[in-house]
C-alpha atoms as a PDB file:
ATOM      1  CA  UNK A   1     -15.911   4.761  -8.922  1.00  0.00           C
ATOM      2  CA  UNK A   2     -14.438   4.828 -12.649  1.00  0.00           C
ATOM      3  CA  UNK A   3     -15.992   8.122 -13.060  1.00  0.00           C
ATOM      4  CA  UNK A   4     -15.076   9.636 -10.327  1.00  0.00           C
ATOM      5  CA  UNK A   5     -12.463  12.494 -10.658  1.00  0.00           C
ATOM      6  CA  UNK A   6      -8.456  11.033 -10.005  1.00  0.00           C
ATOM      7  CA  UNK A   7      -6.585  14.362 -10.117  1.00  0.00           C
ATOM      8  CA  UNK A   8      -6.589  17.531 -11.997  1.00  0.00           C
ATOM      9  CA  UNK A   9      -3.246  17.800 -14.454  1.00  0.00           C
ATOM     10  CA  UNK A  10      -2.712  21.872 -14.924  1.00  0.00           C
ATOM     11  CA  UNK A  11      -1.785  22.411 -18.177  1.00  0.00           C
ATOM     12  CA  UNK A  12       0.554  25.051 -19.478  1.00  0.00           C
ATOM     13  CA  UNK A  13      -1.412  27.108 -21.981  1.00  0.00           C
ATOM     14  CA  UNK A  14       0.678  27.174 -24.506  1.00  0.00           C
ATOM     15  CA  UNK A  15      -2.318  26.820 -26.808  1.00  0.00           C
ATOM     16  CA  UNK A  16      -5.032  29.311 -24.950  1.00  0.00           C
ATOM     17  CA  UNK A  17      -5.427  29.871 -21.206  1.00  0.00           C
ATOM     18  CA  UNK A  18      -4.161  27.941 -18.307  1.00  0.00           C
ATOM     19  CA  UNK A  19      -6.685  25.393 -17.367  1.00  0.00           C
ATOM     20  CA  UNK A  20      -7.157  22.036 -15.009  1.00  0.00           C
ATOM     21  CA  UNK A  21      -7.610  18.868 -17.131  1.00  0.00           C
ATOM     22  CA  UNK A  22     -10.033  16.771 -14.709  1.00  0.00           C
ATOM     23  CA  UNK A  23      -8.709  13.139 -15.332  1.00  0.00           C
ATOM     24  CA  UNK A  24     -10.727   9.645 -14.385  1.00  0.00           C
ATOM     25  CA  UNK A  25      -9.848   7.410 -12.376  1.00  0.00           C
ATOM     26  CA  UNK A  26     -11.041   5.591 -15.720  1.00  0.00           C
ATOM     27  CA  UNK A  27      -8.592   7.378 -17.718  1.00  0.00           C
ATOM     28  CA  UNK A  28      -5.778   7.053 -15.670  1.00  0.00           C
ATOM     29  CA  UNK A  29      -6.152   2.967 -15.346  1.00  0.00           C
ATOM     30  CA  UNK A  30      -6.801   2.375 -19.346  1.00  0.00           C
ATOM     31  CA  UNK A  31      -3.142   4.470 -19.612  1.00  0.00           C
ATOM     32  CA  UNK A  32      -1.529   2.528 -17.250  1.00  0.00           C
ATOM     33  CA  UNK A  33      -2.905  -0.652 -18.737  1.00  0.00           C
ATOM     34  CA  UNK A  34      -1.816  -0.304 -22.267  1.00  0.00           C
ATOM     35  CA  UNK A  35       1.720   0.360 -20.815  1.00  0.00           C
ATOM     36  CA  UNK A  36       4.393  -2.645 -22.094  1.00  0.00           C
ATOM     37  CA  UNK A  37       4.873  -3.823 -18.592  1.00  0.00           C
ATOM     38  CA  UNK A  38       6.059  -7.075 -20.035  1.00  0.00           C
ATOM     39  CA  UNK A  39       9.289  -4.887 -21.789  1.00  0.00           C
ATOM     40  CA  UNK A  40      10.403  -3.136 -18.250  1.00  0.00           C
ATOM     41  CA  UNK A  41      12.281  -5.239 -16.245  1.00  0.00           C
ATOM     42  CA  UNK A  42      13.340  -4.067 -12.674  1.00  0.00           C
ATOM     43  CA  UNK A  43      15.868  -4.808 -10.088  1.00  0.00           C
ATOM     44  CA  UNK A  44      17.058  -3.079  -6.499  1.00  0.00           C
ATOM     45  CA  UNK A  45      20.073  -1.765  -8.470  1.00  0.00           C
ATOM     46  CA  UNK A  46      17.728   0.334 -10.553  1.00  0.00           C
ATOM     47  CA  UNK A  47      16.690   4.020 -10.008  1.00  0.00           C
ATOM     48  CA  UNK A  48      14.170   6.148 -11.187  1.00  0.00           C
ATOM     49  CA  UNK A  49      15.296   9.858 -12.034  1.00  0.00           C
ATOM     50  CA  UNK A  50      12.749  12.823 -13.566  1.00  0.00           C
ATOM     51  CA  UNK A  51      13.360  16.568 -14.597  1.00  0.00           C
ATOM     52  CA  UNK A  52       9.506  16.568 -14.975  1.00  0.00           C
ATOM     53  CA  UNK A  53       7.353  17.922 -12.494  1.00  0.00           C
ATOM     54  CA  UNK A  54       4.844  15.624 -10.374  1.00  0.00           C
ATOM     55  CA  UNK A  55       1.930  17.434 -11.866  1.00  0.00           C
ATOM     56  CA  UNK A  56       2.359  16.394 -15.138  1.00  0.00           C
ATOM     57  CA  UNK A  57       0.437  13.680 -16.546  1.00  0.00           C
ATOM     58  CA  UNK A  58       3.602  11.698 -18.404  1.00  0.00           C
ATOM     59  CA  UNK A  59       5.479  12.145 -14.923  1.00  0.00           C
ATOM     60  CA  UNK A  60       2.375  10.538 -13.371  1.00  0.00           C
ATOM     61  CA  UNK A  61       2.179   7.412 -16.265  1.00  0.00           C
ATOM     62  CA  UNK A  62       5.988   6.931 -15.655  1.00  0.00           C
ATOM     63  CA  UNK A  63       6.472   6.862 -11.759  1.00  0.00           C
ATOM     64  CA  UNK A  64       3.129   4.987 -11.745  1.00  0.00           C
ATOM     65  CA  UNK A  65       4.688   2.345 -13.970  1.00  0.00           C
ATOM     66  CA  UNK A  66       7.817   2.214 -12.020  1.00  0.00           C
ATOM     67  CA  UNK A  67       5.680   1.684  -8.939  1.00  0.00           C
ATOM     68  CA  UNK A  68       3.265  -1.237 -10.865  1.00  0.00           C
ATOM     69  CA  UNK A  69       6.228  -2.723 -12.043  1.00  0.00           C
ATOM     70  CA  UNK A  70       7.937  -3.570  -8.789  1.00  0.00           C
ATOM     71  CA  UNK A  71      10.210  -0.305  -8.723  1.00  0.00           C
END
C-alpha cells in the first residue's frame, strides 16, 4: 500500500538527536519518478561505485536508479 512504511533512513543528528525517518513506499516512488531517467544512459561496460552507506536515503535514490535504469 502507498502508505505503508518502505524503510526507516537513520539519520545522523547533526541537528538534535539520532532518530529513524519512517519513509513511504509513497515517498520513495514520487523520488524515483522525478529522477531524469531519460539523461542516464547505461551499458555492460558501466559500473556503479559509492563511499555512501546503504542506509542513506541518496545511496538508496542512486543505486535504485541504477537498478530502474537497466544497470
Amino acid at each position: 500500500m502507498p502508505n505503508d512504511i518502505y524503510t526507516i533512513s537513520y539519520t545522523s543528528g547533526t541537528t538534535g538527536n539520532p532518530k529513524g525517518a519512517l519513509i513511504t513506499h509513497s515517498n520513495f516512488l514520487s523520488a524515483i519518478s522525478n529522477l531524469p531517467k531519460n539523461q542516464i544512459f547505461l551499458t555492460k561496460n558501466d559500473v556503479y561505485l559509492s563511499y555512501l552507506p546503504l542506509p542513506h536515503v541518496m545511496e538508496r535514490l542512486a543505486y535504485l536508479t541504477v537498478m530502474s535504469t537497466g544497470g
